[in-house]
Each structure stands twice: as C-alpha cells, then as structure tokens.
N, C-alpha and C. Protein backbone atom coordinates (compact mmCIF):
# COMPACT_ATOMS: atom_id res chain seq x y z
N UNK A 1 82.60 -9.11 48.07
CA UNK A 1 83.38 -10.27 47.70
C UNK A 1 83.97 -10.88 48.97
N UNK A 2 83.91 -12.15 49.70
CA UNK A 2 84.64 -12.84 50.17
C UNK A 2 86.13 -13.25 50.00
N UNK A 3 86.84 -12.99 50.74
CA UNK A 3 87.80 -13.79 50.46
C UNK A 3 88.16 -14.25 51.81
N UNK A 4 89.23 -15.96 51.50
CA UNK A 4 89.18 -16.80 52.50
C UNK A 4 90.84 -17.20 52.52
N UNK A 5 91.34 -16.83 53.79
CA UNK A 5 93.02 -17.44 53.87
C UNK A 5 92.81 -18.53 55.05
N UNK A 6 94.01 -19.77 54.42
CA UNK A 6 94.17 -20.67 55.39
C UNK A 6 94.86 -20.25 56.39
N UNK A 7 94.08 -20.88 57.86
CA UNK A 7 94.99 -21.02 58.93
C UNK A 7 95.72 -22.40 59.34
N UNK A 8 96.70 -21.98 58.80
CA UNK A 8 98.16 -23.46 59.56
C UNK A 8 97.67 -24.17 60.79
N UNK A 9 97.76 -23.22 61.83
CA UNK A 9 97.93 -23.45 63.03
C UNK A 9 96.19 -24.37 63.45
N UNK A 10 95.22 -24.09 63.01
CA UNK A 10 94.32 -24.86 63.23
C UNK A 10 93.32 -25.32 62.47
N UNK A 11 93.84 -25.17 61.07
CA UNK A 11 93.31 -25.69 60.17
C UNK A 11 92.09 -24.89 59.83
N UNK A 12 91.57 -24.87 58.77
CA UNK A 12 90.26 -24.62 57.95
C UNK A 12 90.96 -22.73 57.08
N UNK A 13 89.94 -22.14 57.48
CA UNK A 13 89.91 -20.94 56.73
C UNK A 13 88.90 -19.58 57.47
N UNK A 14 89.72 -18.46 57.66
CA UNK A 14 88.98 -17.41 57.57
C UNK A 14 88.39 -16.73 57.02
N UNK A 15 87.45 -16.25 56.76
CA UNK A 15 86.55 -14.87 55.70
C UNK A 15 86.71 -13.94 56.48
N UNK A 16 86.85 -13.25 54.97
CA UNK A 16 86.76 -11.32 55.34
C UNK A 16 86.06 -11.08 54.15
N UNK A 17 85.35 -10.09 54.44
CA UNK A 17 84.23 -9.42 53.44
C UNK A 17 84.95 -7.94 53.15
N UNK A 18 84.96 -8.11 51.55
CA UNK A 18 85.30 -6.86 50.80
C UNK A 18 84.15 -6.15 49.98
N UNK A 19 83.21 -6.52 50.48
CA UNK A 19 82.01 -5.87 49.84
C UNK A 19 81.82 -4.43 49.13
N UNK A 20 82.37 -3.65 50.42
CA UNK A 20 82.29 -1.95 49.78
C UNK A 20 83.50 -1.73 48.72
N UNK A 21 84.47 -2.66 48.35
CA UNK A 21 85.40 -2.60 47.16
C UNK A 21 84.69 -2.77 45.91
N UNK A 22 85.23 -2.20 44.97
CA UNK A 22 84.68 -1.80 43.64
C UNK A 22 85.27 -3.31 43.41
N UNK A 23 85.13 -4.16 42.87
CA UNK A 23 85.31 -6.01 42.28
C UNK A 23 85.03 -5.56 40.70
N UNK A 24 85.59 -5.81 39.68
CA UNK A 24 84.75 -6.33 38.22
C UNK A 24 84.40 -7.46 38.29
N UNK A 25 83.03 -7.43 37.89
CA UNK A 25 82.80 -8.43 37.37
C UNK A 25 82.75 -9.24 36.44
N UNK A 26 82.65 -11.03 36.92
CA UNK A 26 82.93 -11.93 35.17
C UNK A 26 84.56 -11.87 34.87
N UNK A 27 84.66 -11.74 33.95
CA UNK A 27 86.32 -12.71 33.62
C UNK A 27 87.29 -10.92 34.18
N UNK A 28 86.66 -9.55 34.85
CA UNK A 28 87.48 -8.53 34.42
C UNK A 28 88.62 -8.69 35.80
N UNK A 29 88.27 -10.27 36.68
CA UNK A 29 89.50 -9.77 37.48
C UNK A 29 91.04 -10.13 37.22
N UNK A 30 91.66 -8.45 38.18
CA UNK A 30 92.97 -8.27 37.47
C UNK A 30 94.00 -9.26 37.95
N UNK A 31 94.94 -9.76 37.21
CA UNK A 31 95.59 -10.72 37.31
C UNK A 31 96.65 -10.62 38.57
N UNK A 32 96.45 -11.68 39.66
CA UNK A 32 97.04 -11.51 40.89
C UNK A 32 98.56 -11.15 40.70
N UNK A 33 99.27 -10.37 41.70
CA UNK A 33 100.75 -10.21 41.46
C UNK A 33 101.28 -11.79 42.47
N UNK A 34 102.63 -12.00 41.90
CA UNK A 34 102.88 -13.85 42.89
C UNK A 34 104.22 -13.21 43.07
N UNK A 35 104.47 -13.67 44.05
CA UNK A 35 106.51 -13.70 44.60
C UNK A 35 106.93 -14.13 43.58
N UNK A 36 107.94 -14.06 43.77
CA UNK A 36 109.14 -14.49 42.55
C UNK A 36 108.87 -16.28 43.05
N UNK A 37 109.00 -17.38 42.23
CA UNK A 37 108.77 -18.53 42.30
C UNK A 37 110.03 -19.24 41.56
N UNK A 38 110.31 -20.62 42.06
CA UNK A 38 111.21 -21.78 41.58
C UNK A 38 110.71 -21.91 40.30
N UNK A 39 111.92 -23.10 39.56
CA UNK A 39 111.09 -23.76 38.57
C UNK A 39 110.09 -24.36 38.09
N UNK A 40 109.29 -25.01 39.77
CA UNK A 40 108.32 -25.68 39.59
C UNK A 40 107.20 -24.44 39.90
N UNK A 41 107.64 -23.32 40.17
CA UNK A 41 105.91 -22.07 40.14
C UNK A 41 106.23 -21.48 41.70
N UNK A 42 105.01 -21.34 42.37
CA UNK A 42 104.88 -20.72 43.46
C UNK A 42 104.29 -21.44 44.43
N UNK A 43 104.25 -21.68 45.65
CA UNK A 43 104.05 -22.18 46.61
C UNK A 43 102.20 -21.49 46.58
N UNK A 44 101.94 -22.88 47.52
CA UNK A 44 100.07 -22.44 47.01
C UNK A 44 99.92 -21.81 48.44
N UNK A 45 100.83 -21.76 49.18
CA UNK A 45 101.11 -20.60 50.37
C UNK A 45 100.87 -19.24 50.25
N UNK A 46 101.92 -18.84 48.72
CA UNK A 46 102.01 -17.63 48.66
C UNK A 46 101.39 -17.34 47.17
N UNK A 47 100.64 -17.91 46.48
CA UNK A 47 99.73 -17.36 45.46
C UNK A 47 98.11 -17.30 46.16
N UNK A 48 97.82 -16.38 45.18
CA UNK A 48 96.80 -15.75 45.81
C UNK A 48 96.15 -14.42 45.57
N UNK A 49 95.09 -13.59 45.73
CA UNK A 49 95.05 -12.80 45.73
C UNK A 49 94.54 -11.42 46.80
N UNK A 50 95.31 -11.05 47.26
CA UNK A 50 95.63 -10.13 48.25
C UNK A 50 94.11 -9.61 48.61
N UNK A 51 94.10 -9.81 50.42
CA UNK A 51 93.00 -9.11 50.79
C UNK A 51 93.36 -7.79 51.08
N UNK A 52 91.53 -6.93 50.14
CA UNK A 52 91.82 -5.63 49.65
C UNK A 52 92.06 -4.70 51.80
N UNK A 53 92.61 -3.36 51.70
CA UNK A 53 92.42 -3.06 53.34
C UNK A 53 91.01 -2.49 53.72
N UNK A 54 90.90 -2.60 54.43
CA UNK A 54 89.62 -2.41 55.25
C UNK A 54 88.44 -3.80 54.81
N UNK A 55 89.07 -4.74 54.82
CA UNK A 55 88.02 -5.84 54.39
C UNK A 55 87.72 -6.16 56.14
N UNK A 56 86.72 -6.26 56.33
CA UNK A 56 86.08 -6.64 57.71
C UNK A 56 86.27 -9.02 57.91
N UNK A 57 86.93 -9.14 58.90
CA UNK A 57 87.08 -10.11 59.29
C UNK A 57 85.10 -10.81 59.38
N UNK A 58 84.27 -11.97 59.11
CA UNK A 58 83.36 -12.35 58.91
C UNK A 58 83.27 -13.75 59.58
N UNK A 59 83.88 -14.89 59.70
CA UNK A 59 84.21 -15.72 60.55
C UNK A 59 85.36 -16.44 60.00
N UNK A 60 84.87 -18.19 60.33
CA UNK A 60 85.74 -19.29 60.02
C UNK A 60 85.00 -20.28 59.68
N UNK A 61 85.81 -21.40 58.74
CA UNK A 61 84.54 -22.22 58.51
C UNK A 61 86.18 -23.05 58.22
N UNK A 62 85.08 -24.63 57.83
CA UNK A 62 86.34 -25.52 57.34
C UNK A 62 86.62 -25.73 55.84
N UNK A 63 85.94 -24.67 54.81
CA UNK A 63 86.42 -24.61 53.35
C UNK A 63 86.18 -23.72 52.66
N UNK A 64 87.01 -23.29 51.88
CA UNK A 64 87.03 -22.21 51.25
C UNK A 64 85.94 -21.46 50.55
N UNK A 65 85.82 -20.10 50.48
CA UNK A 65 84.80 -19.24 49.90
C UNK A 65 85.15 -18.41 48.95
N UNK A 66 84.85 -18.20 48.53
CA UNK A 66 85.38 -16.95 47.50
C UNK A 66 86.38 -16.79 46.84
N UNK A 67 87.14 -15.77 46.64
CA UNK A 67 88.28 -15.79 46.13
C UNK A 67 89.76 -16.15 47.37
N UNK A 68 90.67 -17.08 46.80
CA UNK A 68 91.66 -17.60 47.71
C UNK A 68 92.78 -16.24 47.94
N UNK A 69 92.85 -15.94 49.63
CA UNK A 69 94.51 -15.30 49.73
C UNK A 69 95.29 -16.19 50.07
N UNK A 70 96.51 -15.38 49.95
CA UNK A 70 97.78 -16.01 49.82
C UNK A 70 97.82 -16.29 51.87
N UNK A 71 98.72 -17.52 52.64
CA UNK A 71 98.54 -17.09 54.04
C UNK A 71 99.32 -16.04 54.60
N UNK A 72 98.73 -16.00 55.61
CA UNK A 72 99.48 -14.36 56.16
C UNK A 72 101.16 -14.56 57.06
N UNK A 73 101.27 -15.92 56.57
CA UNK A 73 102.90 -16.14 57.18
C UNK A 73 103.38 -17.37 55.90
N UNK A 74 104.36 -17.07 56.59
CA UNK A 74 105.22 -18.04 55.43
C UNK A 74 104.47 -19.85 55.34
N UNK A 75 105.04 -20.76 54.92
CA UNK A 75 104.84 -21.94 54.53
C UNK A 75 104.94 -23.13 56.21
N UNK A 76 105.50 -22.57 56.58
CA UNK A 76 105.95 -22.99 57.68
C UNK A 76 105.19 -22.25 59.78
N UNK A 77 104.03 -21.43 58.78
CA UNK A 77 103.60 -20.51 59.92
C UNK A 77 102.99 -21.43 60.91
N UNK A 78 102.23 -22.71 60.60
CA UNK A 78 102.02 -23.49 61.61
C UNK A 78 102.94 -23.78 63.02
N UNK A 79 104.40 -24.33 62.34
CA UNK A 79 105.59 -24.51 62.90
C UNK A 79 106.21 -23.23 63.70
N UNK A 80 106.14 -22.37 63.06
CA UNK A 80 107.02 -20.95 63.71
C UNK A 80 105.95 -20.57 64.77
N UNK A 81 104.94 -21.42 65.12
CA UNK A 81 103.52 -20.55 66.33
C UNK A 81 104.58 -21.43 67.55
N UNK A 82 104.91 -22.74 67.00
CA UNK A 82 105.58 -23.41 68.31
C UNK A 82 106.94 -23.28 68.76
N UNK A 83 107.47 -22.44 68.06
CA UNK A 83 109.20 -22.07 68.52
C UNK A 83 109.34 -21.70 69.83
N UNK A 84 108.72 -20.95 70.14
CA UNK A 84 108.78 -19.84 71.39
C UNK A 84 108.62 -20.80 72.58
N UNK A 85 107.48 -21.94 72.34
CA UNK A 85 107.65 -22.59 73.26
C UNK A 85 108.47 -23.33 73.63
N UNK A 86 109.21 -24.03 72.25
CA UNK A 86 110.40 -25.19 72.43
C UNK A 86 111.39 -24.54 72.70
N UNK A 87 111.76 -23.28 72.60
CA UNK A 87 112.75 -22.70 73.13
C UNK A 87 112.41 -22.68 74.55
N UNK A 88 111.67 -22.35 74.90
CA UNK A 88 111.39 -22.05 76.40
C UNK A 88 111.28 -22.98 77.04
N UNK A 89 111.00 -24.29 77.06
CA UNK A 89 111.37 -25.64 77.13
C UNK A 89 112.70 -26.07 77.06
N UNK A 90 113.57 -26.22 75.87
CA UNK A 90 114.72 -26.19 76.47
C UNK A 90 115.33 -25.49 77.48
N UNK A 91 115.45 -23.96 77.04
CA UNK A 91 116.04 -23.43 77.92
C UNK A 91 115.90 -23.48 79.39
N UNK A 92 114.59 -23.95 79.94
CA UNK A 92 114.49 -24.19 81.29
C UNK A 92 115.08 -26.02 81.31
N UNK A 93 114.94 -26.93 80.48
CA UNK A 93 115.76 -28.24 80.76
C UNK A 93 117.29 -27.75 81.07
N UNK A 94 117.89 -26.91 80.22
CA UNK A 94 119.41 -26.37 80.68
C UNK A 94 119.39 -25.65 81.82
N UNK A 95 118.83 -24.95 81.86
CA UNK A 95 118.82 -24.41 83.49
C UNK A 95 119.02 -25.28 84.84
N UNK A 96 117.82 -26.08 84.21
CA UNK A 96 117.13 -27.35 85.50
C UNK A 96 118.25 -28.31 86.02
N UNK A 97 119.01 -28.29 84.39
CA UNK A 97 119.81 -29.76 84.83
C UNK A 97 120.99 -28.69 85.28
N UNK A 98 121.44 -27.36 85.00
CA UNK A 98 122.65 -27.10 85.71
C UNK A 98 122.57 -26.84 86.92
N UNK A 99 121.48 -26.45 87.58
CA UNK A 99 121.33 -26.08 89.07
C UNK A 99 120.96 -27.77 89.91
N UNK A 100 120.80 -28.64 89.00
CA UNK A 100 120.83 -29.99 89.75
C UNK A 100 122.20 -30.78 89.50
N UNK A 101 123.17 -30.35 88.95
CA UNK A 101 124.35 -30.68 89.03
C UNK A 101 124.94 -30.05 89.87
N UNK A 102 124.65 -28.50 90.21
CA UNK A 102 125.63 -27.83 91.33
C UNK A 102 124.88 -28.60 91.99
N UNK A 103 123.67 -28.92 92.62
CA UNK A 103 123.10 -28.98 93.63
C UNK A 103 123.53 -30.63 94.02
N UNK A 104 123.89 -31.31 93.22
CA UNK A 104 124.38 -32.72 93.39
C UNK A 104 125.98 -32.45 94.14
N UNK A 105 126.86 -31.53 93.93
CA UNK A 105 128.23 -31.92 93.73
C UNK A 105 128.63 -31.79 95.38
C-alpha cells in the first residue's frame, strides 16, 4: 500500500511503501484515529491515516497516491522551516546596528 504526506515546505507529496503490512482489503479499512478537532472537524493537516513503521520512503511526485497521511508537522510546518532564519537575521540587524552606534559615537 502506498501512502502519500504533503510537504509544506515545497509543495507536492511523498510516498512510502507499506507493502509487507498486512492492509484489508475493500471496505475492511480500520477507521483512522483524528486529534481532538473544533466545531468545524479537523484540520486536513492532521486527518489522515498514519504511516504504518518500517514503511520504506519510495519518492515524490506532485499528487497524491494512495492512501492520505496526516503531515508530519503541524499546519504551519512550512512557516516554522523559516524561523531559525528570521531569527538569525534579526538578531545579527541588532547586533550590526549596536556596534555601528558605538562605532559612530
């Protein structure tokens, strides 16, 4: 069995192959477990159904295959890849500009 999670950060989708997992087949699959969800349901982030372990990574493509997982970071995992940098960006603008103010005075 395939299954395919989105990647945020550059778009499309990965496969992993669960082949050597026992799957039922036809209507016997078991009903995914979901986070606790709002009124309006669950984020299509985090529904899904869990890739089984030892599923072997298979490639990337730009649309989905098989059965959908949930992504492997929150809703926002695109965004949280670029923190580290904007922090590190500021923090060297504060640096920059305090050692060019001593260096002005």
């Amino acid at each position: 069995m395939i299954y395919s999670r989105w990647r945020p950060a550059k778009g499309g989708y990965d496969y992993y192959d669960a082949s050597d997992k026992d799957i039922p087949m036809g209507n016997d699959l078991p009903k995914p477990s979901l986070p606790l969800g709002t009124d309006i349901g669950v984020a299509s982030v985090d529904a899904g159904r869990v890739i089984p372990a030892g599923a072997r990574y298979v490639g990337s493509g730009p649309d989905a295959c098989g059965l959908i997982a949930p992504q492997k970071t929150s809703a926002l995992g695109a965004v949280k890849s670029l923190i580290p940098t904007s922090y590190m960006l500021i923090a060297a603008g504060v640096v920059g500009g305090w050692f060019l103010a001593k260096w002005k005075r």
